[in-house]
Protein backbone atom coordinates (compact mmCIF):
# COMPACT_ATOMS: atom_id res chain seq x y z
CA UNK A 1 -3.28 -10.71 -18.55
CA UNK A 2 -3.63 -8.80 -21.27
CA UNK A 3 -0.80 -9.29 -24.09
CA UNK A 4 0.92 -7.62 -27.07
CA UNK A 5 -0.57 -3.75 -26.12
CA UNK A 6 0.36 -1.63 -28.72
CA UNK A 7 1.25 2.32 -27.99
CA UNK A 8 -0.69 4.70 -29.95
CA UNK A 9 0.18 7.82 -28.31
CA UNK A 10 3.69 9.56 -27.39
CA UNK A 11 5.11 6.94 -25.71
CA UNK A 12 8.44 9.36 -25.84
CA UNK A 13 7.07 11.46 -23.43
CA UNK A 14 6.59 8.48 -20.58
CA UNK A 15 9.90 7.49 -21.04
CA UNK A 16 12.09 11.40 -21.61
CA UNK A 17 10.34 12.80 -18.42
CA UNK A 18 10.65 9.76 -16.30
CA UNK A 19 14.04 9.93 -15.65
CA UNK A 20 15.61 7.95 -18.14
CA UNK A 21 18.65 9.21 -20.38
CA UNK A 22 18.55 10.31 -23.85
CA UNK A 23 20.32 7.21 -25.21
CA UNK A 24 17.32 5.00 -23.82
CA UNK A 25 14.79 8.05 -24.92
CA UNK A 26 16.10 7.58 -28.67
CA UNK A 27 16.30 3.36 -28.08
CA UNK A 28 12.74 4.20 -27.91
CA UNK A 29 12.33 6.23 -31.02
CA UNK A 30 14.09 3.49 -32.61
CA UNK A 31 11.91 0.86 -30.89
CA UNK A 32 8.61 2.03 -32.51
CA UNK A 33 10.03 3.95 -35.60
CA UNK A 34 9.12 6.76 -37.59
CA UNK A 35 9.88 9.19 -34.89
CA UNK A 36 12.85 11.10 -36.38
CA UNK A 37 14.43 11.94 -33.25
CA UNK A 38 17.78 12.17 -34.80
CA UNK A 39 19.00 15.41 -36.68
CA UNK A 40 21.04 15.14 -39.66
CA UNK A 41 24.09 15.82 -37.58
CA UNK A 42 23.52 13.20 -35.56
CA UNK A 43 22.25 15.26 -32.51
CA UNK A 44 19.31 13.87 -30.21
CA UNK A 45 16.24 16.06 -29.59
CA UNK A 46 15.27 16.90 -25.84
CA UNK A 47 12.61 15.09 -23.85
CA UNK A 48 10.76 18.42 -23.88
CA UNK A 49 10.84 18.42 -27.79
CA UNK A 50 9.68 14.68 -27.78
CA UNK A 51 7.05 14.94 -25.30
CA UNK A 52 5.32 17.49 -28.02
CA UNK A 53 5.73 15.16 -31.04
CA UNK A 54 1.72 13.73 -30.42
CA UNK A 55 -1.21 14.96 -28.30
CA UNK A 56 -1.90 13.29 -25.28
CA UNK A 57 -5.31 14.23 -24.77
CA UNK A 58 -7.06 11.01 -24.79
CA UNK A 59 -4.11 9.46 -22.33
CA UNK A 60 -5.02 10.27 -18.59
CA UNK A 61 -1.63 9.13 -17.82
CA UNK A 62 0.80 11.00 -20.18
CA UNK A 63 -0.98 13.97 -18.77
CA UNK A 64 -0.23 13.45 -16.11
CA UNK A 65 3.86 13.10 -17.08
CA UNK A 66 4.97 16.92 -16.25
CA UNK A 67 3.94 16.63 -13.01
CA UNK A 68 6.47 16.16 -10.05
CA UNK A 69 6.05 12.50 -8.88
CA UNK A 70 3.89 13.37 -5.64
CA UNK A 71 1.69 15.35 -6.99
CA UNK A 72 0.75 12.04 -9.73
CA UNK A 73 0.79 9.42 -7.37
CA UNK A 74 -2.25 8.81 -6.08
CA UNK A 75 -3.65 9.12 -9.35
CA UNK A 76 -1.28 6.53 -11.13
CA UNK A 77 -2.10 4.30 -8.29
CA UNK A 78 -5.90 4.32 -8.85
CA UNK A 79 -5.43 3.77 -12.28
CA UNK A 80 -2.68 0.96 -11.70
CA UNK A 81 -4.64 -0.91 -9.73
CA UNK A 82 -7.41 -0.94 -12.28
CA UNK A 83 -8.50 -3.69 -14.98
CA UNK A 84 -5.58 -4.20 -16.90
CA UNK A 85 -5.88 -1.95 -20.28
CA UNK A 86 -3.08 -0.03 -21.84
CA UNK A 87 -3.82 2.93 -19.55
CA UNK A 88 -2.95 0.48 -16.51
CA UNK A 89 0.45 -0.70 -18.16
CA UNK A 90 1.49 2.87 -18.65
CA UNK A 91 0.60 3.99 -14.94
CA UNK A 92 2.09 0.97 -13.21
CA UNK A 93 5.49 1.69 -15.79
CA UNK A 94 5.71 5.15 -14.53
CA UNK A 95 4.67 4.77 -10.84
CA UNK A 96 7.24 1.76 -10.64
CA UNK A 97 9.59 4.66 -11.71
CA UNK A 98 8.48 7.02 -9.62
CA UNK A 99 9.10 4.75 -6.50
CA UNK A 100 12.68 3.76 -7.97
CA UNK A 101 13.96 7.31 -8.56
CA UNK A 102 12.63 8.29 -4.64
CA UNK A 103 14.81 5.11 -3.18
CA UNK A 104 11.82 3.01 -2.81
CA UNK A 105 12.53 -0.03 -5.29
CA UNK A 106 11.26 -3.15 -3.79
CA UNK A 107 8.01 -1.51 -3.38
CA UNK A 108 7.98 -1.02 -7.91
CA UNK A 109 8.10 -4.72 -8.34
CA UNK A 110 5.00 -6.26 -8.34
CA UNK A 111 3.85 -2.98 -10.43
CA UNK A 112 6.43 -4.43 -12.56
CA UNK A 113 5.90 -8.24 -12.89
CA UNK A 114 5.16 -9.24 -16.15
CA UNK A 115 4.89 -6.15 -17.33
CA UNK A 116 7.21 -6.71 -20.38
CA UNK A 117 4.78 -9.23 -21.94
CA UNK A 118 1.85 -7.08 -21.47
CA UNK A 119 3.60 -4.28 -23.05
CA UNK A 120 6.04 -5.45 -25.53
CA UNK A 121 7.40 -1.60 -26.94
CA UNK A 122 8.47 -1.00 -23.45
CA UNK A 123 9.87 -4.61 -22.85
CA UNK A 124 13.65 -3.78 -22.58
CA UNK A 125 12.76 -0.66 -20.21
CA UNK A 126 10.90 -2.49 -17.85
CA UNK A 127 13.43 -5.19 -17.51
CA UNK A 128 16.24 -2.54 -16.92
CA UNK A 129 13.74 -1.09 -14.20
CA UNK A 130 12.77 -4.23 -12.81
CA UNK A 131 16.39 -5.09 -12.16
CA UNK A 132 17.03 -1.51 -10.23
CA UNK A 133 14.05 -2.16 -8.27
CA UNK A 134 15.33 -5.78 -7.15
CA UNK A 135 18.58 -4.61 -6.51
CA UNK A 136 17.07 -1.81 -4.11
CA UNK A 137 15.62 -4.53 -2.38
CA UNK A 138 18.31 -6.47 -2.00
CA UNK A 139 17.39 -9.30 -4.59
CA UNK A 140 21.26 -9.39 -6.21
CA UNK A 141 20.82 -12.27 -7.97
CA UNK A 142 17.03 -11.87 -9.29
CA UNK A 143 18.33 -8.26 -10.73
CA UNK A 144 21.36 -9.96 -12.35
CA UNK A 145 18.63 -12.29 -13.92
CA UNK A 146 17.09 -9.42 -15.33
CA UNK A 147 19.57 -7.46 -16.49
CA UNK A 148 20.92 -10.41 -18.42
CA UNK A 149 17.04 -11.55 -19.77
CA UNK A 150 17.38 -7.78 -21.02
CA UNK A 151 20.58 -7.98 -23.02
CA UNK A 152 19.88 -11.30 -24.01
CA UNK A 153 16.36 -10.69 -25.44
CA UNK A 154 17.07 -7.39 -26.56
CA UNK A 155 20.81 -6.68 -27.77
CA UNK A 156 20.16 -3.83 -30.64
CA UNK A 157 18.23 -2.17 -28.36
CA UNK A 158 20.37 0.95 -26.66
CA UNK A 159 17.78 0.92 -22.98
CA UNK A 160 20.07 -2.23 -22.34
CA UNK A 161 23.03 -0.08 -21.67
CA UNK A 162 21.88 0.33 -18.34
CA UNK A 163 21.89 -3.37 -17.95
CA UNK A 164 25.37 -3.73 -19.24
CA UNK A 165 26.59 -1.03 -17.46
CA UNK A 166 24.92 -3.38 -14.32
CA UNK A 167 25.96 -6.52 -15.00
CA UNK A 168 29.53 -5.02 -16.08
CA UNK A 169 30.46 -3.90 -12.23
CA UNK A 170 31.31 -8.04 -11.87
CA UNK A 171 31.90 -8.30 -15.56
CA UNK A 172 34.52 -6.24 -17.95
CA UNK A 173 32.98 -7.55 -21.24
CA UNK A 174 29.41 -6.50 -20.93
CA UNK A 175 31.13 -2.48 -20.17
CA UNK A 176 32.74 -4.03 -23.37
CA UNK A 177 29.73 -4.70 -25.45
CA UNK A 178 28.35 -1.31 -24.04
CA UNK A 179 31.53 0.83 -25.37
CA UNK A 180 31.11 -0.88 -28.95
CA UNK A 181 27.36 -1.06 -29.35
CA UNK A 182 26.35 1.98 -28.03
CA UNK A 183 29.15 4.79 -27.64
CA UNK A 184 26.70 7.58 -27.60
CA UNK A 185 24.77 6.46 -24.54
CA UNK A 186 25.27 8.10 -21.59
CA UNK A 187 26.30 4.82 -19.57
CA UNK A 188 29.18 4.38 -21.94
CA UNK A 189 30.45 7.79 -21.36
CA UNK A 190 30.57 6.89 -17.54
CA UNK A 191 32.19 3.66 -18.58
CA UNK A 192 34.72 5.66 -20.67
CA UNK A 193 35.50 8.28 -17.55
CA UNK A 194 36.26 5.38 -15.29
CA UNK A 195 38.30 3.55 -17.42
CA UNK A 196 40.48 6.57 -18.28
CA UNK A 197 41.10 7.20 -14.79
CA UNK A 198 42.56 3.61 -14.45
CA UNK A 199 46.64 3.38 -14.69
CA UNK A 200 47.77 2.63 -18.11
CA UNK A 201 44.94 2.08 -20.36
CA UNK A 202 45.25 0.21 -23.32
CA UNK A 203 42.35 1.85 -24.66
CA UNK A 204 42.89 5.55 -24.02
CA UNK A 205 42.96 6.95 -27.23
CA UNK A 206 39.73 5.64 -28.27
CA UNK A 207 38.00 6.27 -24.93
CA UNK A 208 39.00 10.06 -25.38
CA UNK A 209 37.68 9.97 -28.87
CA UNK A 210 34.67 8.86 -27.91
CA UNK A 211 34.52 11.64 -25.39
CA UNK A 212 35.70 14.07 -27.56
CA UNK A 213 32.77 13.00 -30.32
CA UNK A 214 30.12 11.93 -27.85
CA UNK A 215 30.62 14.02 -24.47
CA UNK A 216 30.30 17.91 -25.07
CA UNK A 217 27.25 17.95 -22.56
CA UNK A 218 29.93 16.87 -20.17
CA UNK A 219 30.75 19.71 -17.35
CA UNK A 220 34.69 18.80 -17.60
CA UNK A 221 34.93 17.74 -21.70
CA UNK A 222 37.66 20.33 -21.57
CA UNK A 223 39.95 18.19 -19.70
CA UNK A 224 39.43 15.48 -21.88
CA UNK A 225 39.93 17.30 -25.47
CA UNK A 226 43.11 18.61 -23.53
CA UNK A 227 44.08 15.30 -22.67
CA UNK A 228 43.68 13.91 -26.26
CA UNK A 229 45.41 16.81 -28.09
CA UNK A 230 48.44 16.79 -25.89
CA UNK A 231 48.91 13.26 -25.51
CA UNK A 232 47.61 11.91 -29.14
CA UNK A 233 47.48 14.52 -30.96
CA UNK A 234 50.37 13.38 -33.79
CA UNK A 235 47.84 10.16 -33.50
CA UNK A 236 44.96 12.36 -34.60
CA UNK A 237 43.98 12.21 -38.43
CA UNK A 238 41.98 15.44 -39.84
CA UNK A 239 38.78 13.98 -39.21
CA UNK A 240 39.62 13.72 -35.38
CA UNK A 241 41.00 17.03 -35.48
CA UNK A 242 37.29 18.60 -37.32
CA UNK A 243 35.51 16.27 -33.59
CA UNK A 244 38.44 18.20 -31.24
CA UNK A 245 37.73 21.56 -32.93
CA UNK A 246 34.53 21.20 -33.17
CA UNK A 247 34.11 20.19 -28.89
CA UNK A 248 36.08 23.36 -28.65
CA UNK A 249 34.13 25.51 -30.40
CA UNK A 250 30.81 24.32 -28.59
CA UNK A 251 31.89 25.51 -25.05
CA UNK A 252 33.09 28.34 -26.41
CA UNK A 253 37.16 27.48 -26.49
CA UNK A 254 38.01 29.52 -29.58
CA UNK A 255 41.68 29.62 -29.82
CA UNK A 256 41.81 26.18 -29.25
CA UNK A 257 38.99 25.82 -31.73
CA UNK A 258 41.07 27.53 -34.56
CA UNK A 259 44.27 25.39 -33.72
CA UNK A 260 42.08 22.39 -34.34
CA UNK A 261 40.37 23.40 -37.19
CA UNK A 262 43.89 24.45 -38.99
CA UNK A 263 44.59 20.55 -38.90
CA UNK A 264 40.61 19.43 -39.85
CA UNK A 265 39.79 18.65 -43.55
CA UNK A 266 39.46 21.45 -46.00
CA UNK A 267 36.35 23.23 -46.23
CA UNK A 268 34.86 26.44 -46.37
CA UNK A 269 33.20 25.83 -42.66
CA UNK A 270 36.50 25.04 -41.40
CA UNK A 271 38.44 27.64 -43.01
CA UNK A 272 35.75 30.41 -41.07
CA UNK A 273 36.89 28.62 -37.76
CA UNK A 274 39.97 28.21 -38.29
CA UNK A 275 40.40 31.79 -39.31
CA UNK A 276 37.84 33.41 -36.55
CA UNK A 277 39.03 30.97 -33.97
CA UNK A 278 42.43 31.98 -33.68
CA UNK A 279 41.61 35.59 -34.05
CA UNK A 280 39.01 35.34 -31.46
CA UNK A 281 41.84 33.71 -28.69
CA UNK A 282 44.00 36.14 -29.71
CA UNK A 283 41.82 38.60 -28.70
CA UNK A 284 40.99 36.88 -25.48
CA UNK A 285 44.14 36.43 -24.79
CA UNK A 286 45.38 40.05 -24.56
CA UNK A 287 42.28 40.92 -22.53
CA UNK A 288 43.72 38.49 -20.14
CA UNK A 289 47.29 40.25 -20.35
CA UNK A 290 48.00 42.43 -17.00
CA UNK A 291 48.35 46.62 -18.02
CA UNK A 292 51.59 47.58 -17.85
CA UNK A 293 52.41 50.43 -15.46
């Protein structure tokens, strides 16, 4: 088998368009370096962004990435079942995918075996994946075995919060480790939304923070920057209050915005929303006001 293949070519692009999330798309970046996925604010770039960072012209795999997983099949398979090269580990990565994502897991892991050793910068990925495709098939405990060879073997690495998020439906402390290590990830998010549901939560406050700084891509955030003004907010220093104003003013909650911004830190950015904010609710508001007869 052949060992230690090193990626030359935009890697990002296998990974953001084969289904995984944008915390394991920037554990990637992180994994090979020099990527500068991350904006100065913090703010990871879209799969679509990454998959342009390098030319894939001299990759008959990666080009075949944008297309819908049907249409590459056949292809990938030809080429996975070919001598093993760095072409083959890519293929059998993202036809093992392929297969997962369309509920057909048990048949991704032999295109899987060993693959971590032959491919080392996508090592924590394909044990994550190899563990969803033994769970499809029913192998409970050889996924657990994965999932845990992940974490293990790779704990600074943020692909293993699928593995923790895994292993932590029998286990609170690896949903735990996933919260503390890696709060942006989109796993911990869906940790943080089930654990706020649960009656009396000794963690609340800092699961709705982490919502309220990490979650604005979420379809009900609202709720949750609702939630933590009204039931923390004497908690909430000015920083918190810049994160809640801030959430606000991203899906377009002005009034709210401007409240929140009143309370931030001084500055001339939040003195604009503070100021345009409120005077932008206000103005909503009365549109919202019934005419008088």
């Amino acid at each position: 088998m052949l060992k230690h293949l090193k990626p030359n070519l935009p890697l990002l692009a296998l990974i953001g368009v084969s289904t995984l999330s944008l915390g394991m798309l920037v554990g990637l970046a992180d994994l090979i370096g020099g990527w500068g996925l991350l904006s100065r604010s913090g703010q990871q770039e879209t799969p679509a962004r990454v998959a342009t960072l390098e030319p894939a012209a001299d990759s008959a795999v990666l080009k075949l990435v944008p297309l819908p997983a049907d249409s590459r099949a056949e292809q990938l398979g030809a080429i996975a079942q070919g001598k093993t090269s760095l072409e083959q580990a890519r293929a059998r990565y993202l036809l093992a995918t392929d297969l997962i994502n369309q509920g057909r897991g048990g048949a991704a892991i032999d295109l899987l075996a060993g693959l971590e050793e032959e491919y080392p910068a996508l090592a924590p990925y394909v044990l994550v994946k190899q563990g969803q495709a033994q769970a499809a098939a029913g192998q409970s405990t050889e996924a657990q075995q994965s999932w845990s060879q992940a974490v293990e073997s790779y704990s600074d690495q943020p692909a293993i919060a699928e593995a923790l998020f895994q292993l932590g439906k029998s286990d609170s402390q690896y949903w735990d480790q996933a919260l503390e290590k890696f709060p942006a990830h989109p796993r911990s998010l869906e940790i943080a939304r089930q654990r706020l549901v649960q009656p009396q939560s000794a963690d609340t406050l800092t699961l709705l923070r982490q919502i309220a700084q990490y979650g604005l891509h979420l379809d009900d955030v609202e709720g949750y920057l609702d939630r933590l003004v009204a039931e923390y907010g004497s908690q909430l220093q000015p920083e918190d209050w810049q994160t809640v104003g801030f959430g606000y003013w991203e899906i377009q909650r002005y009034g709210k915005a401007g409240s929140a911004y009143a309370k931030a830190p001084a500055s001339p950015r939040n003195a604009y929303r503070t100021a345009r904010g409120l005077q932008l609710g206000e103005q909503k508001r009365r549109r919202s006001q019934p005419i008088s007869s």
